[in-house]
N, C-alpha and C. Protein backbone atom coordinates (compact mmCIF):
# COMPACT_ATOMS: atom_id res chain seq x y z
N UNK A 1 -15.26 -25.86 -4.70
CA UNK A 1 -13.89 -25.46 -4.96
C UNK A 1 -13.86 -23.98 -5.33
N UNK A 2 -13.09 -22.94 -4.80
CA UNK A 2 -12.75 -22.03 -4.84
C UNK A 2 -11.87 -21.48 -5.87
N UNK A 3 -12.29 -20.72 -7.04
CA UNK A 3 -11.13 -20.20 -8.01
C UNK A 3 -10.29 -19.26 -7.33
N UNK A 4 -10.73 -18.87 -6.32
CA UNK A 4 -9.98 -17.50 -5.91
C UNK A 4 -8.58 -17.93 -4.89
N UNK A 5 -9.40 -19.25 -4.23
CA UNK A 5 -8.31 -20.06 -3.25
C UNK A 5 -6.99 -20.62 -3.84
N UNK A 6 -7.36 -20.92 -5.53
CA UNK A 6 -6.28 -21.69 -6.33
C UNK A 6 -4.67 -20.50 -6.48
N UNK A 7 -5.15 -18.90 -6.36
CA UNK A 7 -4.26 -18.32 -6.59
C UNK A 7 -2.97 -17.88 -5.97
N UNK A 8 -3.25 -17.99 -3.98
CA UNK A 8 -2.63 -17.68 -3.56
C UNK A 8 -2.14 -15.81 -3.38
N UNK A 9 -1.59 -15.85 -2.03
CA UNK A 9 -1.35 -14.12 -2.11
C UNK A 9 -0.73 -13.11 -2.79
N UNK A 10 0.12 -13.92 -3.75
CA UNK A 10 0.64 -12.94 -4.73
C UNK A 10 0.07 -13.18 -5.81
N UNK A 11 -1.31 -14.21 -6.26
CA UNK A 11 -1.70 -13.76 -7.35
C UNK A 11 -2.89 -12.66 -6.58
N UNK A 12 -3.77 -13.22 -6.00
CA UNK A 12 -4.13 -12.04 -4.87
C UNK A 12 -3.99 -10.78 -5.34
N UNK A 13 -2.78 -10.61 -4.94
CA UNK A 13 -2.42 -9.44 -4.67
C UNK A 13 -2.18 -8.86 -6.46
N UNK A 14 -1.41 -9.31 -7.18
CA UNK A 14 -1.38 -9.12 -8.68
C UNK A 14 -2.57 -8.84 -9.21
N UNK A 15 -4.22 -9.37 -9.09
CA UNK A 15 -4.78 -9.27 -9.61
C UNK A 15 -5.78 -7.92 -8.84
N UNK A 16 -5.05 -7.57 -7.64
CA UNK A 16 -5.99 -5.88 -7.20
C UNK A 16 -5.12 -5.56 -7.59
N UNK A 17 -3.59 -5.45 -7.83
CA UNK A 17 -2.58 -4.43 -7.97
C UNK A 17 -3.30 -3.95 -10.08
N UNK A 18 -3.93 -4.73 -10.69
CA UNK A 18 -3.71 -4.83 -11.95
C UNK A 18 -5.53 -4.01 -11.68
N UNK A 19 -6.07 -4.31 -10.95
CA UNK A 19 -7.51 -3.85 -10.73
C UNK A 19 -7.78 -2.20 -10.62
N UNK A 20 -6.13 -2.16 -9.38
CA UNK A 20 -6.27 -0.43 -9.55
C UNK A 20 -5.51 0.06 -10.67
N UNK A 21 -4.72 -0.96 -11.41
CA UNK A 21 -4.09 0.08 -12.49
C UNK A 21 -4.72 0.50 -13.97
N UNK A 22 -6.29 -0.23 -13.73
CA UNK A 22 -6.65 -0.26 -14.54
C UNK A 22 -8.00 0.40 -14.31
N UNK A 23 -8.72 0.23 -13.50
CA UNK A 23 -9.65 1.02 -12.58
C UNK A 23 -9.25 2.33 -12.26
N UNK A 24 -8.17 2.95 -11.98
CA UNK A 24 -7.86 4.17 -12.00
C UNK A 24 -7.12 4.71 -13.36
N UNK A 25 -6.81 6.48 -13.14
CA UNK A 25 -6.34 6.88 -14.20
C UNK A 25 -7.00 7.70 -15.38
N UNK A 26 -6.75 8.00 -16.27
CA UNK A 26 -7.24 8.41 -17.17
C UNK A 26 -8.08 7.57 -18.41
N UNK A 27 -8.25 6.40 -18.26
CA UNK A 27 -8.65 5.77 -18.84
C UNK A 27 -10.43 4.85 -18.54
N UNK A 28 -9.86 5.50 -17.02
CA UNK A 28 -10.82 4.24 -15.97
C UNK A 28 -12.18 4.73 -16.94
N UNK A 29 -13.06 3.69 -16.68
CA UNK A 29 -14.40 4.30 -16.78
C UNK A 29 -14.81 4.19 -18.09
N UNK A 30 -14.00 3.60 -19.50
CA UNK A 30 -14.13 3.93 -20.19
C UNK A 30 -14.94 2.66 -21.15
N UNK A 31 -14.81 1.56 -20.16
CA UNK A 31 -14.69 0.50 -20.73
C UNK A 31 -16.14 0.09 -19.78
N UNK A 32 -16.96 -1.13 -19.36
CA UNK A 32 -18.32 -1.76 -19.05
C UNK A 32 -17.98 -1.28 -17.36
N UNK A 33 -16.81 -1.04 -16.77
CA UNK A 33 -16.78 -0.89 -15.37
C UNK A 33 -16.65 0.59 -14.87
N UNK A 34 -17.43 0.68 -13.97
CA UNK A 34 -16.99 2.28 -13.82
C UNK A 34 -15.54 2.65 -13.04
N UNK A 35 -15.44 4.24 -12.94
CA UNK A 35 -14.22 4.43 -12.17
C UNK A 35 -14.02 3.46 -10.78
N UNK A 36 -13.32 3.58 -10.36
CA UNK A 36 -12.85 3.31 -8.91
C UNK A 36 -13.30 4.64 -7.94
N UNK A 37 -13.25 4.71 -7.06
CA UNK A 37 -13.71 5.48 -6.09
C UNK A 37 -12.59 6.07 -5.29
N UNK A 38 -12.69 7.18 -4.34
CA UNK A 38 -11.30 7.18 -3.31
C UNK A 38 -11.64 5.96 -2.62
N UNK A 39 -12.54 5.53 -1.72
CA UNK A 39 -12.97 4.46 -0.61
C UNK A 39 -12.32 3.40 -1.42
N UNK A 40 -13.10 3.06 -2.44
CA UNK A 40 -12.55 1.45 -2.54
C UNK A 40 -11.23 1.63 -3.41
N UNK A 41 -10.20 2.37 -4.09
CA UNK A 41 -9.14 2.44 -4.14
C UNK A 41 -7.69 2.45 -2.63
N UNK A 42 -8.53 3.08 -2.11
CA UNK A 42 -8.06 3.07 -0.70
C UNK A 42 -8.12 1.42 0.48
N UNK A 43 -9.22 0.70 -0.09
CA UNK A 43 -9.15 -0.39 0.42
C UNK A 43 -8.35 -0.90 0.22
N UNK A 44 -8.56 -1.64 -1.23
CA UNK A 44 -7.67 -2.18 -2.31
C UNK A 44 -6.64 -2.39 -2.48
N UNK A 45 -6.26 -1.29 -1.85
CA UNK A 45 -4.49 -0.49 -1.76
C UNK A 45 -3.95 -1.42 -0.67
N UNK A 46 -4.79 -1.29 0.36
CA UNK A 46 -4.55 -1.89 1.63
C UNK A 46 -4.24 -3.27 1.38
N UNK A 47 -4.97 -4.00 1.06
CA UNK A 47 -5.18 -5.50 0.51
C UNK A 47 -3.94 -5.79 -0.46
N UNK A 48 -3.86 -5.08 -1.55
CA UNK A 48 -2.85 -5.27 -1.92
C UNK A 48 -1.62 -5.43 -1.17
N UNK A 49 -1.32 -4.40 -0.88
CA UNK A 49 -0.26 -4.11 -0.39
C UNK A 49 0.03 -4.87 0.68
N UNK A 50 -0.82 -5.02 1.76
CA UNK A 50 -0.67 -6.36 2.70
C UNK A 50 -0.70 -8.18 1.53
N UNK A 51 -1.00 -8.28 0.69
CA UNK A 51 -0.87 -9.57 -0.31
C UNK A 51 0.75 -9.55 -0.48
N UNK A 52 1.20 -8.38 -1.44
CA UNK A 52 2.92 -8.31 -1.75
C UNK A 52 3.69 -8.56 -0.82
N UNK A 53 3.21 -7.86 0.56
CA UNK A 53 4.01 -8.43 1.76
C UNK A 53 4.30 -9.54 2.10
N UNK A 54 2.81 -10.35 2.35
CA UNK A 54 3.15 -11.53 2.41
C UNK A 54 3.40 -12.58 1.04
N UNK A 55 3.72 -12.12 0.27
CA UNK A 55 4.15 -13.19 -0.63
C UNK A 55 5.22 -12.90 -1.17
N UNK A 56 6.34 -12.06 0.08
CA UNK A 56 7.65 -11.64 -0.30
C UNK A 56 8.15 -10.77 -0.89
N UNK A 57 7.63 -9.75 -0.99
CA UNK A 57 7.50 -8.57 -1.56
C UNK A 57 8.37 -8.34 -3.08
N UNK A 58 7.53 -9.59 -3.62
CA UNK A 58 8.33 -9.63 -4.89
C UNK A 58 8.98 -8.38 -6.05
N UNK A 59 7.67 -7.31 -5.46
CA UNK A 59 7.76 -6.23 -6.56
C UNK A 59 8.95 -5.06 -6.00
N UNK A 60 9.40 -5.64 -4.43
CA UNK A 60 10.65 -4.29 -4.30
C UNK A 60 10.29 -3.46 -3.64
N UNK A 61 9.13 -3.15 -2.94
CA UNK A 61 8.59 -1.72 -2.43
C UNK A 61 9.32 -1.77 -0.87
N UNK A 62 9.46 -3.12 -0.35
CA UNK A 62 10.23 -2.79 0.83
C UNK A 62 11.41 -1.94 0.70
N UNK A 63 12.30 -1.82 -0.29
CA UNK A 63 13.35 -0.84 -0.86
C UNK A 63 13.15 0.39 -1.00
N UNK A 64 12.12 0.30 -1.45
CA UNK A 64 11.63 1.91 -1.84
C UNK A 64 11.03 2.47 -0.83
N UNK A 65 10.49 1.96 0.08
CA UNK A 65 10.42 2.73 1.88
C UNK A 65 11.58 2.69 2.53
N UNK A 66 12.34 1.80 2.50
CA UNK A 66 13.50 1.59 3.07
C UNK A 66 14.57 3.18 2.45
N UNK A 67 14.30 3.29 1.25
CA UNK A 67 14.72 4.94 0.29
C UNK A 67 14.94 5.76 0.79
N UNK A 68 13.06 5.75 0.76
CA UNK A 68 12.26 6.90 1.67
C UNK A 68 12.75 7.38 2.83
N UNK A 69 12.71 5.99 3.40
CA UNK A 69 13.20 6.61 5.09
C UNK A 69 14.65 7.10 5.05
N UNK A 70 15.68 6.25 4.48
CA UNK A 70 17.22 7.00 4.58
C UNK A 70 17.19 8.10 4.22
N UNK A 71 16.35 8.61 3.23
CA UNK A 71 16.47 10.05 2.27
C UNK A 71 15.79 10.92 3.60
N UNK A 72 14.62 10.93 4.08
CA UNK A 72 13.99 11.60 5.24
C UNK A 72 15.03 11.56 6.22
N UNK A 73 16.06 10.45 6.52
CA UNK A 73 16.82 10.37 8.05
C UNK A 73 18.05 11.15 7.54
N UNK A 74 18.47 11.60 6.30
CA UNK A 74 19.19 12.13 6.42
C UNK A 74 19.17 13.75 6.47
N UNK A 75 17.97 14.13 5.68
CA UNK A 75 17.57 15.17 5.75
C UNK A 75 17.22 15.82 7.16
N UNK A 76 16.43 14.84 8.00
CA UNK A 76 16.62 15.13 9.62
C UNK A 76 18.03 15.19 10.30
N UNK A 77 19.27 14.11 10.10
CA UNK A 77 20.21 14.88 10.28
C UNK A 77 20.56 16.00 10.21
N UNK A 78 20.60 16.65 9.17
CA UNK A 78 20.91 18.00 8.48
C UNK A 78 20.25 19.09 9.18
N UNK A 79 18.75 18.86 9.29
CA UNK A 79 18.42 20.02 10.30
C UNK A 79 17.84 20.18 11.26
N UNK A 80 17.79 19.23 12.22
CA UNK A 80 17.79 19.36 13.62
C UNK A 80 18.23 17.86 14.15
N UNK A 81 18.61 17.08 13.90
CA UNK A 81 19.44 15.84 14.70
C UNK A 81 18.52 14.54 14.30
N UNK A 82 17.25 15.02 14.18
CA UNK A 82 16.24 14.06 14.98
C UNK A 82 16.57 12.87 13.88
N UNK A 83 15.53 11.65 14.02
CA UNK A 83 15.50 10.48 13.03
C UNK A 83 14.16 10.07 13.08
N UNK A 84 13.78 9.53 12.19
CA UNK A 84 12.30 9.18 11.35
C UNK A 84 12.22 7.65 11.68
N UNK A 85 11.32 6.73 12.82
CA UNK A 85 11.39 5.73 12.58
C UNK A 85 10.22 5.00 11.10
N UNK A 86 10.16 4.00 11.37
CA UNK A 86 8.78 3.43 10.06
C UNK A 86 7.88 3.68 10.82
N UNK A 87 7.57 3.35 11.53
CA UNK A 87 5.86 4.28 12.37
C UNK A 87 6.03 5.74 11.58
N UNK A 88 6.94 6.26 11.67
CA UNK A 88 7.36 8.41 11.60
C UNK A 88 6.60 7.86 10.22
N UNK A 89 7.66 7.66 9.27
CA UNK A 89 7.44 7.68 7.81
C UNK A 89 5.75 7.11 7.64
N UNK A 90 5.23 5.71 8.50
CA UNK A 90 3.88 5.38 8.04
C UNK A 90 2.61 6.19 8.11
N UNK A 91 2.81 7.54 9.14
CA UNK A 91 2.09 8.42 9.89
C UNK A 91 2.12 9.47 8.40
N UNK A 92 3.23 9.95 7.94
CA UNK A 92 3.46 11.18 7.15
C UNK A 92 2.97 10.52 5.85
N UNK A 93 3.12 9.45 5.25
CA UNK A 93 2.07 8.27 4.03
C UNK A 93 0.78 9.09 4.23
N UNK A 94 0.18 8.21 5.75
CA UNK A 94 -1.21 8.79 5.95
C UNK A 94 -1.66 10.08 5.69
N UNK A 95 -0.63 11.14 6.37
CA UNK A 95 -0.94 12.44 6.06
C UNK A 95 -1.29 13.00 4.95
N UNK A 96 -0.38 12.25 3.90
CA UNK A 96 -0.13 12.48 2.44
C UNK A 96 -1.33 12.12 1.74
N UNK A 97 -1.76 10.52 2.02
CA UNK A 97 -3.25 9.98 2.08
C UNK A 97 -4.54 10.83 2.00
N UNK A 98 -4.42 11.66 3.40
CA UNK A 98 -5.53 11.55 3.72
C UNK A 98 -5.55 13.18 3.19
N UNK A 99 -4.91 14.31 3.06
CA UNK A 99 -5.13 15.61 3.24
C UNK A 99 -4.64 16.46 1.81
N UNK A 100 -3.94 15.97 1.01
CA UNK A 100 -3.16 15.93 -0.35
C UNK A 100 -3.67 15.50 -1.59
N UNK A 101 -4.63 16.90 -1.94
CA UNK A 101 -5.48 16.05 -3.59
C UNK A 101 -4.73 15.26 -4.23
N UNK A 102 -5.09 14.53 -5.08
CA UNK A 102 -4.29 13.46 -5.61
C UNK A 102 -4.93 12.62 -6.14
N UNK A 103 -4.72 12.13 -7.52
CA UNK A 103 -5.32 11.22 -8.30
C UNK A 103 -5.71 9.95 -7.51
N UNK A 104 -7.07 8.92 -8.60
CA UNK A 104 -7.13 7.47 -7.73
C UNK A 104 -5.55 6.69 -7.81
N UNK A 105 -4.75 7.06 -8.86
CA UNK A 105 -4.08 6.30 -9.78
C UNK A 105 -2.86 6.34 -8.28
N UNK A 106 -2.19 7.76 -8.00
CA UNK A 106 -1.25 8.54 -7.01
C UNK A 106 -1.90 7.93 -5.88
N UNK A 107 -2.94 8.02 -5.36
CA UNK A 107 -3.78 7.29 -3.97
C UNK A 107 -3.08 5.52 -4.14
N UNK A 108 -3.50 5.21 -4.92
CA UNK A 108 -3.36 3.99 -4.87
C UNK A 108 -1.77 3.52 -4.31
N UNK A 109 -0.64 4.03 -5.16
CA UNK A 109 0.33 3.91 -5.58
C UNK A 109 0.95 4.17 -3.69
N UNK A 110 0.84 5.14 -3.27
CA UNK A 110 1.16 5.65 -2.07
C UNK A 110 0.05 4.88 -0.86
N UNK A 111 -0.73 4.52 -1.39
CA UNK A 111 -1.08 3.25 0.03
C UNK A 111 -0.55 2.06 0.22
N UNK A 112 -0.28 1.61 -1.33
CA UNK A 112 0.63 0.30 -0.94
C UNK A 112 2.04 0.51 -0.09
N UNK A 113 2.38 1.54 -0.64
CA UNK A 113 3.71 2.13 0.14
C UNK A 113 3.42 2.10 1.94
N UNK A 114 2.36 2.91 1.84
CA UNK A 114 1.96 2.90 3.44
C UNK A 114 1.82 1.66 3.64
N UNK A 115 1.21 0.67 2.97
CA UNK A 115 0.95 -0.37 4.07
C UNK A 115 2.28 -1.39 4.05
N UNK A 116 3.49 -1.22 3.43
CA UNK A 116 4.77 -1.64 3.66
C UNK A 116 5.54 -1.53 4.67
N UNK A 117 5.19 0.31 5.05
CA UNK A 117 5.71 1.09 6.25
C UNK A 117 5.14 0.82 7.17
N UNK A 118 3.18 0.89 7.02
CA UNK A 118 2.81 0.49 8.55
C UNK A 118 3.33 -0.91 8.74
N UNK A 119 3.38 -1.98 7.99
CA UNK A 119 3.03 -3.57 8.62
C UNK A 119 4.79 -3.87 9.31
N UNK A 120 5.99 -2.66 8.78
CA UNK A 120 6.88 -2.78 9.40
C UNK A 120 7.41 -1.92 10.88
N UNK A 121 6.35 -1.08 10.53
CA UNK A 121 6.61 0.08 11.87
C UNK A 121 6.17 -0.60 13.12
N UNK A 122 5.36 -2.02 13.51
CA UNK A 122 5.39 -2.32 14.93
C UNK A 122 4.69 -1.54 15.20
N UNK A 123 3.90 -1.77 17.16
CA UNK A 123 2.69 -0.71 17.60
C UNK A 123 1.38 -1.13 16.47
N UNK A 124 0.68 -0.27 17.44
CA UNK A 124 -0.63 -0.42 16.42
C UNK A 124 -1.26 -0.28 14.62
N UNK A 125 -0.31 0.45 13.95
CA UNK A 125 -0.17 0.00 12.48
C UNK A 125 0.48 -0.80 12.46
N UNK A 126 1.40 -2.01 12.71
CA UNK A 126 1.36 -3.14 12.37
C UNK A 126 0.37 -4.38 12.69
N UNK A 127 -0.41 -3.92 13.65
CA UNK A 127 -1.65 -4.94 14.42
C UNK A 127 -2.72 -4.52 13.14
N UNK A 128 -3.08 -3.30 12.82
CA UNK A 128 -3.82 -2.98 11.69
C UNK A 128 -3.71 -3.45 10.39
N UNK A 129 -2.36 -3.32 10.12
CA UNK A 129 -1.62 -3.81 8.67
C UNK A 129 -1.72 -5.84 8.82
N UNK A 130 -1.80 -5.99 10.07
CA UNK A 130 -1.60 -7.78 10.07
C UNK A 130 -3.49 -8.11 10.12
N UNK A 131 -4.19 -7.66 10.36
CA UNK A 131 -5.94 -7.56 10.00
C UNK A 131 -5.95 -7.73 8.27
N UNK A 132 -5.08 -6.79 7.82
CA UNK A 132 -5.48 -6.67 5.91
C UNK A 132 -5.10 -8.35 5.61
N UNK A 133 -3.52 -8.43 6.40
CA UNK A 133 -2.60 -9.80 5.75
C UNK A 133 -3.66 -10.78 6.15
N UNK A 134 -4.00 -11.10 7.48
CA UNK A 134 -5.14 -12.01 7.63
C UNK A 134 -6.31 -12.37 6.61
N UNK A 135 -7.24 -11.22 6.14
CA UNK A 135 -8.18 -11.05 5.43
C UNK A 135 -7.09 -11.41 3.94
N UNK A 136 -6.19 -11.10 3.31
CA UNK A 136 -5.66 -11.71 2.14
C UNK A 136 -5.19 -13.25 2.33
N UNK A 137 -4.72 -13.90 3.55
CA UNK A 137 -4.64 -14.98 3.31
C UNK A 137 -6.01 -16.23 3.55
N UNK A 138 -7.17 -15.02 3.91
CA UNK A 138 -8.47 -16.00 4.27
C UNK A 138 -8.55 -15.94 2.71
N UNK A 139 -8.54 -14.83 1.81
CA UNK A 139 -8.66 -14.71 0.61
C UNK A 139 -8.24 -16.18 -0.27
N UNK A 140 -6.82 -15.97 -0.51
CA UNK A 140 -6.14 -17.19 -1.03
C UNK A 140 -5.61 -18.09 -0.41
């Protein structure tokens, strides 16, 4: 019997979301576990964030990309016409991700976001983002 199977994807997911908030930061490290890493904060993120998805995105973040993107689509109105689909917004996450010093704590926080945007943007970040959901529901 599996303790990990008993929890399901939103405890899943609750218990990396609570892993990086505690694993990262100013505090990390302080206690028998060491810091978190970029790599495995960056996993983590992933996992998470594909868990909240599928277990209904209890915590709201679909809103808060959904924000994101109106606040970006309007700002593209304004100066040159164009519009930002969720692929646009999941691509500029990554950018932000990958090229933008930034705490484990800020990393973390902004991958779950990405993986909200990719698993809704369709195309190949959502085939990527549905690999994490797979691997969280083999999880729980």
């Amino acid at each position: 019997m599996s303790v990990i199977g008993g929890l399901g994807s939103f405890g899943v997911a609750a218990f990396l979301v609570t892993l990086l908030m505690f694993g990262t930061g100013k505090n990390a490290g302080k206690g028998k576990m060491p810091e978190l890493g970029w790599g495995a904060v960056f996993g983590l993120s992933l996992l998470a964030g594909s868990g909240l998805a599928a277990a209904g995105d209890p915590l709201k973040f679909r809103s808060i990309v959904q924000d994101i993107l109106g606040v970006l689509n309007d700002v593209g109105v304004t100066v040159g016409g164009g519009r930002i689909t969720m692929a646009g917004l999941a691509v500029i996450l990554l950018s932000i991700i990958l090229y933008r010093k930034q705490t484990t704590r800020t990393l973390a926080v902004v991958t779950i976001l990405f993986s909200f945007a990719a698993g809704s943007s369709g195309g190949s970040l959502a085939v990527f983002m549905n690999m994490f959901d797979s691997i969280v529901s083999r999880i729980s």
